[in-house]
Protein backbone atom coordinates (compact mmCIF):
# COMPACT_ATOMS: atom_id res chain seq x y z
CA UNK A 1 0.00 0.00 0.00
CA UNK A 2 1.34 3.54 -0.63
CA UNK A 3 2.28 5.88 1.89
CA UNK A 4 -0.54 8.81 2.66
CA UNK A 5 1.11 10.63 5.10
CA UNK A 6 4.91 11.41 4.87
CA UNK A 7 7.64 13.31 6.41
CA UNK A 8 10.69 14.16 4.42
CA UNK A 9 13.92 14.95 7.05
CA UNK A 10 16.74 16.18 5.65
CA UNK A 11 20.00 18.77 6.52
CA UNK A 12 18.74 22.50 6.07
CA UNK A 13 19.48 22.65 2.07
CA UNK A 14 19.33 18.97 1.57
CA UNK A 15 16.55 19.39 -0.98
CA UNK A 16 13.76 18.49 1.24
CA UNK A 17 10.98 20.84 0.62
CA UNK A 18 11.68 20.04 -3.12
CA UNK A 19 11.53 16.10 -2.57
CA UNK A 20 8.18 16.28 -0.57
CA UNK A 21 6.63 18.41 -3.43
CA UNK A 22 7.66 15.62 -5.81
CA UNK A 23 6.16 12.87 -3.49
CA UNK A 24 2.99 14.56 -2.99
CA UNK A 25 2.59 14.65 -6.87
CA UNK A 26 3.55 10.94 -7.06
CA UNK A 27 1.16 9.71 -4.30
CA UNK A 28 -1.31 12.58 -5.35
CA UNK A 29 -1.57 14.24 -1.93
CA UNK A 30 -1.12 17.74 -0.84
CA UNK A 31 2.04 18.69 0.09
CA UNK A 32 2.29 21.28 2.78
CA UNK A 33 5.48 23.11 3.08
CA UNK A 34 6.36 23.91 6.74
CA UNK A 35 8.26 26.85 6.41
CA UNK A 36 5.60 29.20 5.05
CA UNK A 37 3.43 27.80 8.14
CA UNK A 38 6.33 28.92 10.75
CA UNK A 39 7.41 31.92 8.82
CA UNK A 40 5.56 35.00 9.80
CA UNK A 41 6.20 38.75 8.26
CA UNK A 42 9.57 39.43 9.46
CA UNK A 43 10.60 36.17 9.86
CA UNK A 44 8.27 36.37 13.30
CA UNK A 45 7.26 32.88 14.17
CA UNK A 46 3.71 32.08 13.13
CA UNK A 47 1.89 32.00 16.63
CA UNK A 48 -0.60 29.34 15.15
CA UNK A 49 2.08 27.01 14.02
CA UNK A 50 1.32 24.32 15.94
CA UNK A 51 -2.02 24.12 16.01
CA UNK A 52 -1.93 24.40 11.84
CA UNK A 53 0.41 21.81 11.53
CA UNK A 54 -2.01 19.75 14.09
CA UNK A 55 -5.08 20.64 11.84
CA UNK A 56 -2.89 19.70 8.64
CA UNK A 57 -1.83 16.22 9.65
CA UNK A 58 -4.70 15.46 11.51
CA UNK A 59 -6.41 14.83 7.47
CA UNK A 60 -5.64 11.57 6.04
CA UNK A 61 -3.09 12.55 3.33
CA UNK A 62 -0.21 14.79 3.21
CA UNK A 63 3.29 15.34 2.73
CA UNK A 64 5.55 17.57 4.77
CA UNK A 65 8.73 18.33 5.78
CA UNK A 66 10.17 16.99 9.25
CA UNK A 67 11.61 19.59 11.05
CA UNK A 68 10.85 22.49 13.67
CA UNK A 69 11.06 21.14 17.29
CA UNK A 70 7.95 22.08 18.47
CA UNK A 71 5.99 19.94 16.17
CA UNK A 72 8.29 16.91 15.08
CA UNK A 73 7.20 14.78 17.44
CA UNK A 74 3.32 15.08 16.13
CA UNK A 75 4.63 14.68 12.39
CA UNK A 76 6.42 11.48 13.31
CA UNK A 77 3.31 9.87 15.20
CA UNK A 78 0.85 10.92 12.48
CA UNK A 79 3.20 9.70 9.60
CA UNK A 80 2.63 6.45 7.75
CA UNK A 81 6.42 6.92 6.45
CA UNK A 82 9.92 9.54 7.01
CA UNK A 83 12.10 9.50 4.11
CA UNK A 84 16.01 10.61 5.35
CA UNK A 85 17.55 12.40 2.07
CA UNK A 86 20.66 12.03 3.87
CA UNK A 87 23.32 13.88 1.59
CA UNK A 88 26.80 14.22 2.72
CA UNK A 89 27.70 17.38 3.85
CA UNK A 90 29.53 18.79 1.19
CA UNK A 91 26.74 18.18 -0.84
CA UNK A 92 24.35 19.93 1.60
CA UNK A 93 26.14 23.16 2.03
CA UNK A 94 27.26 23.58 -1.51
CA UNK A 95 23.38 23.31 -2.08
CA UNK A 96 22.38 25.73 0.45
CA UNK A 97 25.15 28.39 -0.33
CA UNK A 98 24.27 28.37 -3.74
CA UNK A 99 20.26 28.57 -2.69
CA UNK A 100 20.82 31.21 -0.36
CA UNK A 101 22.68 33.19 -2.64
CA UNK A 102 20.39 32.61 -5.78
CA UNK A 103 17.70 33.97 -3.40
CA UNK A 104 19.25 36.73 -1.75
CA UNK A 105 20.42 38.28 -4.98
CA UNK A 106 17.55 37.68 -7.06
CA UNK A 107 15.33 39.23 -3.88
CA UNK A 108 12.99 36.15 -4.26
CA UNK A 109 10.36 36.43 -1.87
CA UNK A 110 9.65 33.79 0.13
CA UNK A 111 6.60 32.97 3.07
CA UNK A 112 4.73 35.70 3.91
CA UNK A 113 7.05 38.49 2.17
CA UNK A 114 9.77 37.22 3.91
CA UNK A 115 13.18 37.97 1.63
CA UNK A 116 16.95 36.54 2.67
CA UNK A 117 18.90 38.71 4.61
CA UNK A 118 21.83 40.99 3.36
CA UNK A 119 24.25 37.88 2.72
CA UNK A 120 27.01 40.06 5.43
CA UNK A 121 24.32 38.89 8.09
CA UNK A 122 26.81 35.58 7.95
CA UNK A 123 28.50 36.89 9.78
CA UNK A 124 26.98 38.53 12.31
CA UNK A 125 23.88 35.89 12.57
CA UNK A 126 24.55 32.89 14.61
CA UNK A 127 21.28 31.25 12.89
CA UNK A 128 21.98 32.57 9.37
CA UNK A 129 20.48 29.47 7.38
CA UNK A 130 23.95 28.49 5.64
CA UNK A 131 25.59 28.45 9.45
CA UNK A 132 22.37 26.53 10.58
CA UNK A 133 23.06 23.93 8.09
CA UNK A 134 26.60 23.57 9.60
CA UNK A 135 25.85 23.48 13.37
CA UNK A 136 22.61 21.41 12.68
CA UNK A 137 23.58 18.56 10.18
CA UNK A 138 24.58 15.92 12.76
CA UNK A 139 21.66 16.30 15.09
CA UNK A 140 19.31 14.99 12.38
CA UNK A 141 21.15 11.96 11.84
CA UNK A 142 21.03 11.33 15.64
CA UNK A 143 17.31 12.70 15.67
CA UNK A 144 16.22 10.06 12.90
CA UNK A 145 17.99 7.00 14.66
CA UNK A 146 15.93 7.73 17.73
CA UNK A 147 12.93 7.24 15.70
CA UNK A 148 13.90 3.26 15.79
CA UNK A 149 13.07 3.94 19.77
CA UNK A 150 10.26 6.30 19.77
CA UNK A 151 8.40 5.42 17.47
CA UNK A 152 9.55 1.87 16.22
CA UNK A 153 6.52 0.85 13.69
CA UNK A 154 7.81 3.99 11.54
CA UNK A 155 9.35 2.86 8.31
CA UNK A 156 11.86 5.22 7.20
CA UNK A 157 13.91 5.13 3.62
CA UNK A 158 17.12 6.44 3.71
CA UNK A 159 18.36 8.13 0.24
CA UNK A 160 21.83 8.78 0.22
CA UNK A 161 21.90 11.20 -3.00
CA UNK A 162 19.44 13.35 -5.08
CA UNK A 163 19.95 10.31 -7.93
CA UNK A 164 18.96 7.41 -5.36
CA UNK A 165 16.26 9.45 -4.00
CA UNK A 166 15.24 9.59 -8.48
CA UNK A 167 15.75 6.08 -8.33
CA UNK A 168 13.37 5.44 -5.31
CA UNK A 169 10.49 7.48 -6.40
CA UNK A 170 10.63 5.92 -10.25
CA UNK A 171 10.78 2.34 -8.51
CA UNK A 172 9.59 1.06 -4.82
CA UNK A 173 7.65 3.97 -4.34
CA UNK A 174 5.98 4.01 -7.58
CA UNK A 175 4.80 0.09 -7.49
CA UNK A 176 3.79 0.13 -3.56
CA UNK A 177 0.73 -1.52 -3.57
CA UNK A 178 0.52 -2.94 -6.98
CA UNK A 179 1.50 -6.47 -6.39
């Protein structure tokens, strides 16, 4: 049977939020990016965040992304599935340099009017997203194999690279259920 609720974890930059749009297309679900729930005007946290994410998952399809303390716990319990796009680091902060400045230069706007900050703020921000991808990167890994203890009767897939995630998608998770 195919998944109807996932969670896609993954380093800050990893690709993520792009995977889970992919999956929700494949298993023909919503997807519902988590940033532009947490992301208020000025980068202000969302003070509903948790009870939308509660509302969102509480339906019986979806695909998110896992991440945000506050609510990872409730996206793990409700899920049916976590894919890990576990990239090596390289990989993730060539990605989110490039992203970050791609963004910041071409003044994309992002949740809620929300733009990237002056790229200098790398400087002087201690949770500038490209230093957040550093400082973070190994927690998830650690976060992910406590799944196995907190909530055991998860499944999770493990892709080690954008081509095996490809790979994944075009074969077990496009025949799930068929046989």
């Amino acid at each position: 049977m195919k998944p109807r609720r996932v969670v896609v974890a993954g380093a800050s930059g990893a690709g993520k939020t792009t995977l889970a749009a992919r999956l929700a297309v494949d298993l023909g679900v919503p997807h519902v990016e988590l940033d532009a729930l947490h992301h208020g005007p000025g980068w202000v946290p969302r003070p509903s965040f948790a009870a939308d994410v509660d509302a969102v998952t509480a339906g019986p399809a979806w695909v998110t992304e896992w991440q945000y303390g506050p609510v990872r716990d409730v996206l793990a319990a409700r899920a049916d599935l976590l894919v890990w796009l576990d990239l090596p680091r390289a990989v993730v902060m060539r990605q989110v340099v490039r992203r970050t400045v791609r963004r910041r230069l071409r003044r994309e706007v992002l949740w809620n009017g929300n733009v990237e900050p002056p790229l200098r703020t790398f400087f002087t921000d201690e949770e500038h997203i490209v230093r957040w991808a550093w400082s973070s990167y190994a927690r998830l890994g650690e976060r992910v194999e406590a799944l196995a203890t907190t909530v055991p009767a998860l499944p999770v897939v493990r892709l080690r690279s954008h081509a095996e995630a490809e790979a994944w998608r075009r074969g077990p998770l496009a025949t799930a259920g068929t046989g």
